[in-house]
PDB file of N, CA and C in Angstrom:
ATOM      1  N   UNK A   1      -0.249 -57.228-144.254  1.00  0.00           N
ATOM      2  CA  UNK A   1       0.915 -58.048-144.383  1.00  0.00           C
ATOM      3  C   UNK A   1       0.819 -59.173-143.352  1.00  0.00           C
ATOM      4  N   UNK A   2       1.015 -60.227-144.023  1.00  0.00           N
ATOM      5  CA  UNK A   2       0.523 -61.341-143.018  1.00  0.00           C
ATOM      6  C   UNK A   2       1.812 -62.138-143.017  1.00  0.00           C
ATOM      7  N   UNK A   3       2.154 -62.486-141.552  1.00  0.00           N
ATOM      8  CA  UNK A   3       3.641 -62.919-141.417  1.00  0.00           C
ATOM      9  C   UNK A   3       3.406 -64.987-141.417  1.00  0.00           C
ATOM     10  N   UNK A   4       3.536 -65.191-142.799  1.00  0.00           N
ATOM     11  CA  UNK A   4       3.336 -66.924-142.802  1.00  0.00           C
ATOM     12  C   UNK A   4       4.662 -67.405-141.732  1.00  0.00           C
ATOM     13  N   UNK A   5       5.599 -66.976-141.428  1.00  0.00           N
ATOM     14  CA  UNK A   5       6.604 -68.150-140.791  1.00  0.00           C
ATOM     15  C   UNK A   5       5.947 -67.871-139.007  1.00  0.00           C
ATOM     16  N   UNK A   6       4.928 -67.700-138.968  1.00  0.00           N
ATOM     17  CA  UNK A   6       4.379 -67.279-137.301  1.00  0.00           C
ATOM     18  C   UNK A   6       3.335 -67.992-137.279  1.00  0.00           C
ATOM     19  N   UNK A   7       2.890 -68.858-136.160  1.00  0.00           N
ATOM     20  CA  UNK A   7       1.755 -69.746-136.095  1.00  0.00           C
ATOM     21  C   UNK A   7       0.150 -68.214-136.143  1.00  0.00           C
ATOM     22  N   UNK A   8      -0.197 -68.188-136.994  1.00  0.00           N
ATOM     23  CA  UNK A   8      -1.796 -67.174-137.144  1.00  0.00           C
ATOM     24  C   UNK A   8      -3.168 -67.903-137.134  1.00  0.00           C
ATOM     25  N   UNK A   9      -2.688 -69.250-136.720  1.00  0.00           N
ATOM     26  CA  UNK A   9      -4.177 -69.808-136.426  1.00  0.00           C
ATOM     27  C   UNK A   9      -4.902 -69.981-135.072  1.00  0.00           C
ATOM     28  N   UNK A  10      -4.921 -68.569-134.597  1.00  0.00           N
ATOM     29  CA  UNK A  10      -5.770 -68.264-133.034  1.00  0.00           C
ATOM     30  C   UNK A  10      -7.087 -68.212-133.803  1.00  0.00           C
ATOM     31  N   UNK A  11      -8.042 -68.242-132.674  1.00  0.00           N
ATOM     32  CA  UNK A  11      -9.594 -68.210-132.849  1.00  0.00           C
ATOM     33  C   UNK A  11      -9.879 -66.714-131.783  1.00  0.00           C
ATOM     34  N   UNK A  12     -11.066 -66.219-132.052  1.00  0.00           N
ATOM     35  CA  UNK A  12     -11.443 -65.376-131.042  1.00  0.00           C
ATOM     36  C   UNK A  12     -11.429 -66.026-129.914  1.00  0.00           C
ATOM     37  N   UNK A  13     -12.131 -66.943-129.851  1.00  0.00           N
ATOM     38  CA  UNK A  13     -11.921 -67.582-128.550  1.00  0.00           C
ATOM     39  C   UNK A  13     -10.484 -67.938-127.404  1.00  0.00           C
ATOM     40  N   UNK A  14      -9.691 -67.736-128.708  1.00  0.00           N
ATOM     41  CA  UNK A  14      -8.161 -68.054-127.823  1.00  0.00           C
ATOM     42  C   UNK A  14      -7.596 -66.433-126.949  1.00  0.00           C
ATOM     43  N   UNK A  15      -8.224 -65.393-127.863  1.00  0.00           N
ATOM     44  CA  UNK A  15      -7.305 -64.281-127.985  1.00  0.00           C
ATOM     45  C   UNK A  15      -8.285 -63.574-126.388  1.00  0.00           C
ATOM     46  N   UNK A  16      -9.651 -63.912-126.282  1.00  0.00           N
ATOM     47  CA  UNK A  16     -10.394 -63.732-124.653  1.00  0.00           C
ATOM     48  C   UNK A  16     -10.213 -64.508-124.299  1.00  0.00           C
ATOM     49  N   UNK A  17      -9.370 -65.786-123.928  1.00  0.00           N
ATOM     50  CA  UNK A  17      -8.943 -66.554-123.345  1.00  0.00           C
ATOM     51  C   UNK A  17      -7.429 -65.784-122.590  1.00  0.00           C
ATOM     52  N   UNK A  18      -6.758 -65.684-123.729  1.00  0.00           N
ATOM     53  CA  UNK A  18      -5.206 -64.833-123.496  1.00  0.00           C
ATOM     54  C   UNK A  18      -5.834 -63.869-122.864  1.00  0.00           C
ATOM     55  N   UNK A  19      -6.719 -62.304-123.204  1.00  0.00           N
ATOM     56  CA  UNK A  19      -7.152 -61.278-122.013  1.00  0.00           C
ATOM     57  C   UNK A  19      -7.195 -61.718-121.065  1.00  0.00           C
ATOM     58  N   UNK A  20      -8.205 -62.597-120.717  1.00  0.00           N
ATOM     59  CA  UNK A  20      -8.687 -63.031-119.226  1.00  0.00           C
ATOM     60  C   UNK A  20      -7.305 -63.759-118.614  1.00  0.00           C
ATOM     61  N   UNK A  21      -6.697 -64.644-119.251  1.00  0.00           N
ATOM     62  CA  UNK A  21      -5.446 -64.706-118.351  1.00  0.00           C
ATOM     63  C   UNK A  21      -4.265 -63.807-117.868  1.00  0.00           C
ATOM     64  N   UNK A  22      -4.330 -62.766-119.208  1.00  0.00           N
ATOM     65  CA  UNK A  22      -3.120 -61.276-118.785  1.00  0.00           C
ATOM     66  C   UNK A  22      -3.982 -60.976-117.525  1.00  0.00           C
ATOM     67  N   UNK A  23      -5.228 -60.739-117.307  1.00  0.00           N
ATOM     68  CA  UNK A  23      -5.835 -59.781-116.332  1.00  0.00           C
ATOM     69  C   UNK A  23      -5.572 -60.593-114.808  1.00  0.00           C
ATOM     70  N   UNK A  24      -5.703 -61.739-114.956  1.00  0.00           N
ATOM     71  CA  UNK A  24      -5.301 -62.600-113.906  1.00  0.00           C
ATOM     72  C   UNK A  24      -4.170 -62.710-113.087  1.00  0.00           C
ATOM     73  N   UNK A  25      -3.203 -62.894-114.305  1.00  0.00           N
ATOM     74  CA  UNK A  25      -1.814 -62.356-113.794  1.00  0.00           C
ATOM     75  C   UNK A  25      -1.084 -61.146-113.294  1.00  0.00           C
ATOM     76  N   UNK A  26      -2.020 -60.511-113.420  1.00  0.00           N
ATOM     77  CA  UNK A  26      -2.042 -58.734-113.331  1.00  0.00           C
ATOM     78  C   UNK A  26      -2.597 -58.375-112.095  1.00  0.00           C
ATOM     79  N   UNK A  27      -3.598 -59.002-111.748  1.00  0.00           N
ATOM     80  CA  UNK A  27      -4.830 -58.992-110.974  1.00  0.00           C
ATOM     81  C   UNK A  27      -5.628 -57.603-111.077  1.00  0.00           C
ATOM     82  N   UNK A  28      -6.218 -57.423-112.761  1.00  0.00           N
ATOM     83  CA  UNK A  28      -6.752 -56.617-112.945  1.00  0.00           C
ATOM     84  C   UNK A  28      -8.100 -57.296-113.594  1.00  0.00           C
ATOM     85  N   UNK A  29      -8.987 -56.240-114.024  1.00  0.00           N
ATOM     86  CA  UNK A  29      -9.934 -57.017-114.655  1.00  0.00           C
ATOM     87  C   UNK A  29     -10.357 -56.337-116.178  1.00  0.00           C
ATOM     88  N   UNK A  30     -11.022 -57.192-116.205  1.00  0.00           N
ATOM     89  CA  UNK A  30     -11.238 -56.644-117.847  1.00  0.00           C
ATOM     90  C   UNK A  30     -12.649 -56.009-117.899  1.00  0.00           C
ATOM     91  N   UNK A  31     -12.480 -55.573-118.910  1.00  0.00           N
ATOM     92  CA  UNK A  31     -14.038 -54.414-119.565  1.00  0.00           C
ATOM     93  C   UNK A  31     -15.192 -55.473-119.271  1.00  0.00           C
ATOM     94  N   UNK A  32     -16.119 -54.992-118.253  1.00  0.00           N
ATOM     95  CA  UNK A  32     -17.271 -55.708-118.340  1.00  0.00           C
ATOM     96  C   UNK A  32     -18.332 -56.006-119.305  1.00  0.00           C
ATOM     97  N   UNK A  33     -18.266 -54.651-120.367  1.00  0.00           N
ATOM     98  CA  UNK A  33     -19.206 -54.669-121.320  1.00  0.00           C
ATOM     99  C   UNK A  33     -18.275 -55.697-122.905  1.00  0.00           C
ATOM    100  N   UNK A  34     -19.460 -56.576-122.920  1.00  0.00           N
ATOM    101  CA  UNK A  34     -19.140 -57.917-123.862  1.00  0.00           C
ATOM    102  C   UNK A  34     -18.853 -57.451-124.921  1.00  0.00           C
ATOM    103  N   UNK A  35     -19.580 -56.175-125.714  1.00  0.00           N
ATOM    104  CA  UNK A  35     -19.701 -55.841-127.038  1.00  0.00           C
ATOM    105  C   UNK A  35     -17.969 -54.956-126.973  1.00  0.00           C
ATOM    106  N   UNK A  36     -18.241 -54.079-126.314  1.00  0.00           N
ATOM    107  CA  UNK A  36     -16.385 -53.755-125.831  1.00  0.00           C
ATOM    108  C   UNK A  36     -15.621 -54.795-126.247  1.00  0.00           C
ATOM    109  N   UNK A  37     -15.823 -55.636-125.375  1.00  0.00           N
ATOM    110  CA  UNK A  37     -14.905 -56.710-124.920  1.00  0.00           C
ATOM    111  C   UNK A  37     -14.532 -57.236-126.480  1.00  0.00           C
ATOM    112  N   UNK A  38     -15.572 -57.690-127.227  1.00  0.00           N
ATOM    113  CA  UNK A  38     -15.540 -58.232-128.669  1.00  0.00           C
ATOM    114  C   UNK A  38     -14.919 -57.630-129.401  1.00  0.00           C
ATOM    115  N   UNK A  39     -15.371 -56.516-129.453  1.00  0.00           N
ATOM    116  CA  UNK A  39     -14.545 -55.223-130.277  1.00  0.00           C
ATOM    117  C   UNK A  39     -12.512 -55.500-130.409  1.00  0.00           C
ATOM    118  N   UNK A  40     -12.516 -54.843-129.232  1.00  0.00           N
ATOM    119  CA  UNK A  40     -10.562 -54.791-128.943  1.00  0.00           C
ATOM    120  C   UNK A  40     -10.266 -56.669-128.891  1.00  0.00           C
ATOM    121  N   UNK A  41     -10.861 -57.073-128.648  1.00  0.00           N
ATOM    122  CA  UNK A  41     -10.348 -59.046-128.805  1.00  0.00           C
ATOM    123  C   UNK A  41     -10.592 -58.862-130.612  1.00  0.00           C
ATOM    124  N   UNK A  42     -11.255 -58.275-131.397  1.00  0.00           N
ATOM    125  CA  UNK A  42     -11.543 -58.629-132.740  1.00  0.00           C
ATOM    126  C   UNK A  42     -10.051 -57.870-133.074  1.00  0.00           C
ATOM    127  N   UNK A  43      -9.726 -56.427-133.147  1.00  0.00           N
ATOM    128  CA  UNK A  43      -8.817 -56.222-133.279  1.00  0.00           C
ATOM    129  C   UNK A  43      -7.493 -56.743-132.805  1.00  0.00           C
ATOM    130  N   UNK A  44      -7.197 -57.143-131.603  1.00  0.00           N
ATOM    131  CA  UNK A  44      -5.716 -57.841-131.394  1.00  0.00           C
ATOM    132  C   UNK A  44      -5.598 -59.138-132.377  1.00  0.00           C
ATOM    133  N   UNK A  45      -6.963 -60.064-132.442  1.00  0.00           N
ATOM    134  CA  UNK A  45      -7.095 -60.855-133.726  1.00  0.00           C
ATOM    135  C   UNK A  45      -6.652 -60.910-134.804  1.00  0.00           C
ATOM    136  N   UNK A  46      -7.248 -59.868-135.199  1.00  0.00           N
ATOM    137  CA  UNK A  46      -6.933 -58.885-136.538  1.00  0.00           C
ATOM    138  C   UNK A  46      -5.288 -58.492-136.591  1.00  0.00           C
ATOM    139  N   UNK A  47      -4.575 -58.256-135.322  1.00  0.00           N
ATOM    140  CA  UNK A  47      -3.091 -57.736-135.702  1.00  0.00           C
ATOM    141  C   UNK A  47      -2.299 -58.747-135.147  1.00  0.00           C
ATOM    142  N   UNK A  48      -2.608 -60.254-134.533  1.00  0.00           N
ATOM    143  CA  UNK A  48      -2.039 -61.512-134.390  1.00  0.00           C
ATOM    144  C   UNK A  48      -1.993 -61.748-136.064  1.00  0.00           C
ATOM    145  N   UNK A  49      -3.003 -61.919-136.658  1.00  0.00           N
ATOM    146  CA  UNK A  49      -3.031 -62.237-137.862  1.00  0.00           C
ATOM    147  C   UNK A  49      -2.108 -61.770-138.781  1.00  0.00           C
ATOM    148  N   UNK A  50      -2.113 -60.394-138.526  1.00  0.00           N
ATOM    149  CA  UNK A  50      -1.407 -59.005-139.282  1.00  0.00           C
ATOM    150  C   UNK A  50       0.303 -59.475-139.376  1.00  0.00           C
ATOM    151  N   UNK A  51       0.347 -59.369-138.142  1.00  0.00           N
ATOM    152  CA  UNK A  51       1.933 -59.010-137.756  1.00  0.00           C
ATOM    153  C   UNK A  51       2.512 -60.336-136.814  1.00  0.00           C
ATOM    154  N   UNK A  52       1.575 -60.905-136.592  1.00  0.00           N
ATOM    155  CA  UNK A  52       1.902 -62.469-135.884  1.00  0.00           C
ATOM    156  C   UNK A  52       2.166 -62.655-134.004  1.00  0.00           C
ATOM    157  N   UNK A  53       1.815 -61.159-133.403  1.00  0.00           N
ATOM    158  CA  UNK A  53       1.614 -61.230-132.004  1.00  0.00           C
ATOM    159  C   UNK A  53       0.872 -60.393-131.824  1.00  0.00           C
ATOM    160  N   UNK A  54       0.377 -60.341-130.674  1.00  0.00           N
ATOM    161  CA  UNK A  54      -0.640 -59.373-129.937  1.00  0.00           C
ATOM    162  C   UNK A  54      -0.528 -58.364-129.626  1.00  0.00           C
ATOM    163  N   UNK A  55      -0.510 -57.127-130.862  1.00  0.00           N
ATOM    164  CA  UNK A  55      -0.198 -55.611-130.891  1.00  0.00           C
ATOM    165  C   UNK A  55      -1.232 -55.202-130.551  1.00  0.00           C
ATOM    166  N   UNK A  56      -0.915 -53.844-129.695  1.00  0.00           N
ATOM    167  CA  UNK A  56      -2.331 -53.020-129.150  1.00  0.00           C
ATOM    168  C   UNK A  56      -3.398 -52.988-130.140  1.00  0.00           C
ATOM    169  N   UNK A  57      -4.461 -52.861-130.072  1.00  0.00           N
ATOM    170  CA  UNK A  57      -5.084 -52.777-131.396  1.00  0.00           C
ATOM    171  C   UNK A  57      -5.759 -51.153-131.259  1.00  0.00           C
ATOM    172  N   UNK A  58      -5.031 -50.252-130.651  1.00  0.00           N
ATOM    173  CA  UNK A  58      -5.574 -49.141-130.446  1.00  0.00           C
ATOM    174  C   UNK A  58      -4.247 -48.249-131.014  1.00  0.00           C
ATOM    175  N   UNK A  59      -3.368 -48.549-131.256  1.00  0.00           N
ATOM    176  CA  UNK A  59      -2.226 -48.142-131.615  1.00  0.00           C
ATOM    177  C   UNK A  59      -1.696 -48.146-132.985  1.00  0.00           C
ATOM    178  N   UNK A  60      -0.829 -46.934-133.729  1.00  0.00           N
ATOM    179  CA  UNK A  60      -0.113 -47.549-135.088  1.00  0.00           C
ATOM    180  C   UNK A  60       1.331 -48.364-134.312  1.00  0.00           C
ATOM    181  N   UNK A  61       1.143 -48.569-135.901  1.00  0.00           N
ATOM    182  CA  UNK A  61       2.273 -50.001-135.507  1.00  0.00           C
ATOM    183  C   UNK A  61       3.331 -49.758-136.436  1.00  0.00           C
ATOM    184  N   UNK A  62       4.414 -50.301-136.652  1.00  0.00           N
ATOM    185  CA  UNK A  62       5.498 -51.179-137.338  1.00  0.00           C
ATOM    186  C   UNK A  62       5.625 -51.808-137.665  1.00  0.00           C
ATOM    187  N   UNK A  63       4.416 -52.846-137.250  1.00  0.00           N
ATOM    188  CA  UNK A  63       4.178 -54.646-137.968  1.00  0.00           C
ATOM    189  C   UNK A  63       5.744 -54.743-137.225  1.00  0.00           C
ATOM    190  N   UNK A  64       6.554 -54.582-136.526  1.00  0.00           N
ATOM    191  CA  UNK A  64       8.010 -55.660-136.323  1.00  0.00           C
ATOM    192  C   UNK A  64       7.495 -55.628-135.003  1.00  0.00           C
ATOM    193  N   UNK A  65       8.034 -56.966-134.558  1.00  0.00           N
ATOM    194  CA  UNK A  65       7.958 -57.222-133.145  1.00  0.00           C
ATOM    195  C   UNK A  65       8.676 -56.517-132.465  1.00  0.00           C
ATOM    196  N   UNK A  66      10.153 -56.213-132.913  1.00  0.00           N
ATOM    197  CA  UNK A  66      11.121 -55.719-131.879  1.00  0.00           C
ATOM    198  C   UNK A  66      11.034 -53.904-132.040  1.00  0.00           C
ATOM    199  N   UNK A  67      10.503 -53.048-132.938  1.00  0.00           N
ATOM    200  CA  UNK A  67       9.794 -51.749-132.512  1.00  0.00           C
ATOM    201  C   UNK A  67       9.034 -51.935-132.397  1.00  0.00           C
ATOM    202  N   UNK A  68       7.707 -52.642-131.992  1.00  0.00           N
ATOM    203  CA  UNK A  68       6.508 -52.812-131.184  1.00  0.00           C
ATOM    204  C   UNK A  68       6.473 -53.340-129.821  1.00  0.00           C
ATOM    205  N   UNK A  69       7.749 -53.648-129.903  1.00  0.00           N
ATOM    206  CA  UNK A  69       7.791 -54.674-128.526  1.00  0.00           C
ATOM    207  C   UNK A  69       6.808 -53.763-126.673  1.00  0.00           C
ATOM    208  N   UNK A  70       7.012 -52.274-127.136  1.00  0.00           N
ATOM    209  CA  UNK A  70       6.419 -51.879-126.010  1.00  0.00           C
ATOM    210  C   UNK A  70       5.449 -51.738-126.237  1.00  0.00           C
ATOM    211  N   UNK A  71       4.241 -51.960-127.676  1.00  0.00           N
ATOM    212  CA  UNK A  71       2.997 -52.354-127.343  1.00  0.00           C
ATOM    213  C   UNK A  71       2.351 -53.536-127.441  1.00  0.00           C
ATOM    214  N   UNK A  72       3.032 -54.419-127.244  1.00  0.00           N
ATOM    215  CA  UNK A  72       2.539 -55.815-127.120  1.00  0.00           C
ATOM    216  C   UNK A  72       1.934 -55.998-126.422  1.00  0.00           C
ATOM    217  N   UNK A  73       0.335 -56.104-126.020  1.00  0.00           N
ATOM    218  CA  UNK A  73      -0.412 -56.171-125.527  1.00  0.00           C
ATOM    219  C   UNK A  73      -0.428 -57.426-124.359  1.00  0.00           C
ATOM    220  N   UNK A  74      -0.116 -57.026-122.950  1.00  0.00           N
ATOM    221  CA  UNK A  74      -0.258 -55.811-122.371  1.00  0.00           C
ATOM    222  C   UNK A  74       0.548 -54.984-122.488  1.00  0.00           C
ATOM    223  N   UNK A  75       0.173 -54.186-122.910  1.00  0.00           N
ATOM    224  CA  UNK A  75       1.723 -53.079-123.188  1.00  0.00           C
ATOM    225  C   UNK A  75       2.451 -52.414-122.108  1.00  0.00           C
ATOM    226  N   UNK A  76       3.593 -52.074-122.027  1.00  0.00           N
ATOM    227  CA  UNK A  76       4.388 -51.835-121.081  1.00  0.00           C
ATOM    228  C   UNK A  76       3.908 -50.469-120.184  1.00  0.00           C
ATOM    229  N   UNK A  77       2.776 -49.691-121.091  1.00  0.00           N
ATOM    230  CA  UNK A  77       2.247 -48.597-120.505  1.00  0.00           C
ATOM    231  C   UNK A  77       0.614 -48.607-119.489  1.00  0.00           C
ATOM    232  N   UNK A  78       0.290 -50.133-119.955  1.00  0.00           N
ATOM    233  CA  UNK A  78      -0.887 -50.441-119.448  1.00  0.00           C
ATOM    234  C   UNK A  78      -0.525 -50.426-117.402  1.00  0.00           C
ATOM    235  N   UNK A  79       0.771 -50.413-116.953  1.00  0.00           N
ATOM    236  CA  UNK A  79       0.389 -50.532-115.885  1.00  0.00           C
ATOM    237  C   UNK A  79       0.405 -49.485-114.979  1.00  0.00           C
ATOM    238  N   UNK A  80       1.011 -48.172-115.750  1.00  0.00           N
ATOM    239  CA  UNK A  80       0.911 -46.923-115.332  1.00  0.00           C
ATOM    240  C   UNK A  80      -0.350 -46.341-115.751  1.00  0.00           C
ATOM    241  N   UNK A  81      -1.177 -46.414-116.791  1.00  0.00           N
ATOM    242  CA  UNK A  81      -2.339 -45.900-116.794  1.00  0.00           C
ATOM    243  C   UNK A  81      -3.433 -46.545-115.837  1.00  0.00           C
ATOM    244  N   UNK A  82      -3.256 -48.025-115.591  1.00  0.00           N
ATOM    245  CA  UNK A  82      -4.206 -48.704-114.330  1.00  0.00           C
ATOM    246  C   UNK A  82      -3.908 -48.182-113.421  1.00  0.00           C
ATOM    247  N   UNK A  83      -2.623 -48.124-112.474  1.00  0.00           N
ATOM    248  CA  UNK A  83      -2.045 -47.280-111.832  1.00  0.00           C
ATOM    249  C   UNK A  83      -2.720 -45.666-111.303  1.00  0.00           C
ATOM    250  N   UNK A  84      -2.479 -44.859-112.665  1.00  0.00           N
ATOM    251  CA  UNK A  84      -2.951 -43.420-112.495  1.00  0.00           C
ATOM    252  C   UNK A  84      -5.189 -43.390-112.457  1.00  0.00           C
ATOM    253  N   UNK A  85      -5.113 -44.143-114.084  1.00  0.00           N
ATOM    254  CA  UNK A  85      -6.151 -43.645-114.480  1.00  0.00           C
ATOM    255  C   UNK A  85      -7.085 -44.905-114.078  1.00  0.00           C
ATOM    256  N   UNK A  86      -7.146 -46.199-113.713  1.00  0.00           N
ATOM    257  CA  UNK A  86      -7.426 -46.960-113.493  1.00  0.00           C
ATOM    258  C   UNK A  86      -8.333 -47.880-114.906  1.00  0.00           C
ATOM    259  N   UNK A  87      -7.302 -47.813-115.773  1.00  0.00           N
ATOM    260  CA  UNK A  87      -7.853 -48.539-117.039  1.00  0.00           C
ATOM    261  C   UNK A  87      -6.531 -48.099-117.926  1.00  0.00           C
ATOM    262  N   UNK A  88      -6.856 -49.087-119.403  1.00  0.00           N
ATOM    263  CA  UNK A  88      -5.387 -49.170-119.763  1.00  0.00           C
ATOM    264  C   UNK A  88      -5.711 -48.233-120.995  1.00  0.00           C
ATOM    265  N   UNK A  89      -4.851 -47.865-121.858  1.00  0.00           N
ATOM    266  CA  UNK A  89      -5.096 -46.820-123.079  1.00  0.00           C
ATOM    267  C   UNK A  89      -6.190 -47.472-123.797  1.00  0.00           C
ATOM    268  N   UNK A  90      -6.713 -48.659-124.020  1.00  0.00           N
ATOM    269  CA  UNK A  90      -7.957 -49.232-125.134  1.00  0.00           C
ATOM    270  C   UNK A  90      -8.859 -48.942-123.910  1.00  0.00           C
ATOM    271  N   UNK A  91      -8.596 -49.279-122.886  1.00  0.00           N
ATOM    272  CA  UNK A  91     -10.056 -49.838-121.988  1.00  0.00           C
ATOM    273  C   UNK A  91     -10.147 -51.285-121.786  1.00  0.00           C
ATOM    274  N   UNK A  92      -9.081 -51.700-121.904  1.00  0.00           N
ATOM    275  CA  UNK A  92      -9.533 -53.254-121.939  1.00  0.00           C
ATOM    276  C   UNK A  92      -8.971 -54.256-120.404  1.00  0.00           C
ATOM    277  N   UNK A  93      -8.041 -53.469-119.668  1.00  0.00           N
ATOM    278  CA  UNK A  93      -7.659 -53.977-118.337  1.00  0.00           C
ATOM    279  C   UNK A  93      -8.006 -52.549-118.260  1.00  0.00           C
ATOM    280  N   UNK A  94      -8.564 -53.074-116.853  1.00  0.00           N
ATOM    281  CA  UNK A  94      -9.081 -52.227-115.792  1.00  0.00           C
ATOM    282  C   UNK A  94      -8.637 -52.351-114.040  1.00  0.00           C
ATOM    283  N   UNK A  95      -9.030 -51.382-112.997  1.00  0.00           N
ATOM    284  CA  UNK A  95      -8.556 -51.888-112.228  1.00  0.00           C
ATOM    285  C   UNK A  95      -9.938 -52.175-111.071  1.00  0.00           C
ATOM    286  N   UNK A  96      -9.716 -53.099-110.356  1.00  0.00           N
ATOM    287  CA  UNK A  96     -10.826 -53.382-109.745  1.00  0.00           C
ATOM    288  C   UNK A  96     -11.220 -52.566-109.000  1.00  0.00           C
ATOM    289  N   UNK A  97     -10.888 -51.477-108.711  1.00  0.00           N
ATOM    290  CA  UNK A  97     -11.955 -50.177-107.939  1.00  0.00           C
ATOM    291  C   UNK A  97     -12.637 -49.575-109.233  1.00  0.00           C
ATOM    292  N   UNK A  98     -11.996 -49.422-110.157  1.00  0.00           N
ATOM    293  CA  UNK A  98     -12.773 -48.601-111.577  1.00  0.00           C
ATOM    294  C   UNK A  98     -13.996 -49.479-111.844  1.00  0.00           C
ATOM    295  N   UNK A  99     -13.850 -50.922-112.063  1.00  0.00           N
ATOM    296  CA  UNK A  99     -14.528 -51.440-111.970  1.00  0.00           C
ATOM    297  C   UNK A  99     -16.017 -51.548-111.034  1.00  0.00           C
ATOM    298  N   UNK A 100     -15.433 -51.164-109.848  1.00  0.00           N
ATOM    299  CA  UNK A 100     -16.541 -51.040-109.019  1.00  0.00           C
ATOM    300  C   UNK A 100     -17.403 -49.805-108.489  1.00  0.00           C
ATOM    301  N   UNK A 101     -16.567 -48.883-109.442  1.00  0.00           N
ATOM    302  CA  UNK A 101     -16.782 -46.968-109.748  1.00  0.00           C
ATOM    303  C   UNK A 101     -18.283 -47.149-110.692  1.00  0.00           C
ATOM    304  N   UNK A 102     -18.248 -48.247-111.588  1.00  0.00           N
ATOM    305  CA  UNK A 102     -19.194 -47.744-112.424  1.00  0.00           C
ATOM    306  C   UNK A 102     -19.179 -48.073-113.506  1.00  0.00           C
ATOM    307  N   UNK A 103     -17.791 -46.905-113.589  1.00  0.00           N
ATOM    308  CA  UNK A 103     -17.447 -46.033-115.117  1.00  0.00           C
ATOM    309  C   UNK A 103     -17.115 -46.751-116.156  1.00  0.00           C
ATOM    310  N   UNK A 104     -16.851 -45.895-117.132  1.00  0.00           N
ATOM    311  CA  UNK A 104     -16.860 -46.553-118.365  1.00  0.00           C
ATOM    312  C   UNK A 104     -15.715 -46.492-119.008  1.00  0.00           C
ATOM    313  N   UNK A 105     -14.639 -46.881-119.032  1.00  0.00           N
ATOM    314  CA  UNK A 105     -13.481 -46.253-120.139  1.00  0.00           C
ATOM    315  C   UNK A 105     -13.916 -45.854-120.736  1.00  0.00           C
ATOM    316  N   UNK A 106     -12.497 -44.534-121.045  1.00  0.00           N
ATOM    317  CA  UNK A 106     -12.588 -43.056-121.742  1.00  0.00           C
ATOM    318  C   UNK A 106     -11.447 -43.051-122.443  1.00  0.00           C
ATOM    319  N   UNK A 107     -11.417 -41.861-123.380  1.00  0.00           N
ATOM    320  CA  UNK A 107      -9.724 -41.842-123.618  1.00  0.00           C
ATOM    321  C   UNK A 107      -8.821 -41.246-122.322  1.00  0.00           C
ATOM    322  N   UNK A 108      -7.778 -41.659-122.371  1.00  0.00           N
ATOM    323  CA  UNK A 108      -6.910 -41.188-121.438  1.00  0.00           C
ATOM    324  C   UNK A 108      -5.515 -40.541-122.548  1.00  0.00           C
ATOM    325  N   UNK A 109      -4.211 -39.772-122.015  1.00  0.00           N
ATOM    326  CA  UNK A 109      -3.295 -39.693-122.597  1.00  0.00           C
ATOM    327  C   UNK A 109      -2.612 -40.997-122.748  1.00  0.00           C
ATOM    328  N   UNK A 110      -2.388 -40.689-124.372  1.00  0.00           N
ATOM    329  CA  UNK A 110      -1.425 -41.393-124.577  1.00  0.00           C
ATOM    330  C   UNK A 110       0.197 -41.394-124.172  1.00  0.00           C
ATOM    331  N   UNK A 111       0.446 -42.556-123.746  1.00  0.00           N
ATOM    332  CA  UNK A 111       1.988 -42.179-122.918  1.00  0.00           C
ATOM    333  C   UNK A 111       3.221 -42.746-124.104  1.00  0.00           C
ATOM    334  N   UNK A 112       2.862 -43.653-125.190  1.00  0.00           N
ATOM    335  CA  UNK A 112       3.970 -43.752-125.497  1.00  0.00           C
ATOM    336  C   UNK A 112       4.464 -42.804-126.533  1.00  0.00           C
ATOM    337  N   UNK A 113       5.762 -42.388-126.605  1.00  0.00           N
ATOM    338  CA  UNK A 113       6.999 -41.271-127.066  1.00  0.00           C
ATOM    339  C   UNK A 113       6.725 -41.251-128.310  1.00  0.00           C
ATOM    340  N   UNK A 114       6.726 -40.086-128.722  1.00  0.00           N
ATOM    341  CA  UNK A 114       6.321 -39.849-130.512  1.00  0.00           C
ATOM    342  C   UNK A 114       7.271 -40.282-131.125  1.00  0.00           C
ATOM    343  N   UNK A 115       8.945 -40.118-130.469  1.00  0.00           N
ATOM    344  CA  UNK A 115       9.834 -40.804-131.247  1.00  0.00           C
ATOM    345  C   UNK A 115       9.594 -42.247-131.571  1.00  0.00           C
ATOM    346  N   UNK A 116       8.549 -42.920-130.552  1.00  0.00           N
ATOM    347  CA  UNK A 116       8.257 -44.408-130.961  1.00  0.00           C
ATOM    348  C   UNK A 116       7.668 -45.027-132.541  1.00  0.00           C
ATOM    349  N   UNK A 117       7.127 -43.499-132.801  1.00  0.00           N
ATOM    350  CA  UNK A 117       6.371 -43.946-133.795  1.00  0.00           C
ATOM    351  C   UNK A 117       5.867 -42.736-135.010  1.00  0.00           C
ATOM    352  N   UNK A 118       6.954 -42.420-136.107  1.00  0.00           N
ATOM    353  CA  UNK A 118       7.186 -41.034-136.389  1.00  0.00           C
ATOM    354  C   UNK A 118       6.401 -40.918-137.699  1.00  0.00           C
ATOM    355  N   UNK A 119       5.008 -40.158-137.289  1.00  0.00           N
ATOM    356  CA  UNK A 119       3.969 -39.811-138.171  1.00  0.00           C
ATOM    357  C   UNK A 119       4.432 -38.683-139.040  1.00  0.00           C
TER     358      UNK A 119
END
């Protein structure tokens, strides 16, 4: 479902443009590995397009902005998992010691409420 009254003409290039500036503002960093990196930027792409903003792309959705609003990427849970686990539920902000750990994002728990989203 593609929302025409929403501007949907981003490029990949805009949507790792937008990462690298959330991470900035955050002062976190992003997934070092490029093919990663391509991956979750192809999907938020994919659900700018979809639903007309930048939904987790690791997440089901609602397609509505205002019950998605807490995964709008960065999602409201990304700063407690950097926080705890030092990376966000995709892997895509990280925190700069994880970063300098090595490691690789993993899955972590998911934190948002099942009532959010009733399978």
């Amino acid at each position: 479902m593609k929302h025409n009254d929403q501007n949907t003409d981003k490029t990949l290039e805009d949507v790792i443009d937008f990462i690298h500036r959330a991470a900035r503002q955050y002062n976190w960093a992003v997934v070092p590995d490029e093919h990663f990196l391509h991956d979750l930027a192809q999907g938020l792409l994919q659900n700018y397009q979809r639903f007309g903003f930048f939904q987790c792309p690791c997440r089901d959705s609602y397609g509505n902005r205002e019950q998605d609003r807490d995964i709008m990427c960065p999602c409201v849970y990304c700063f407690d998992d950097i926080a705890e686990y030092g990376q966000c539920y995709c892997g895509l902000f990280l925190s700069h010691q994880f970063v300098a750990s090595g490691k690789f994002p993993e899955a972590i728990p998911e934190r948002r409420p099942d009532e959010n989203f009733p399978y």
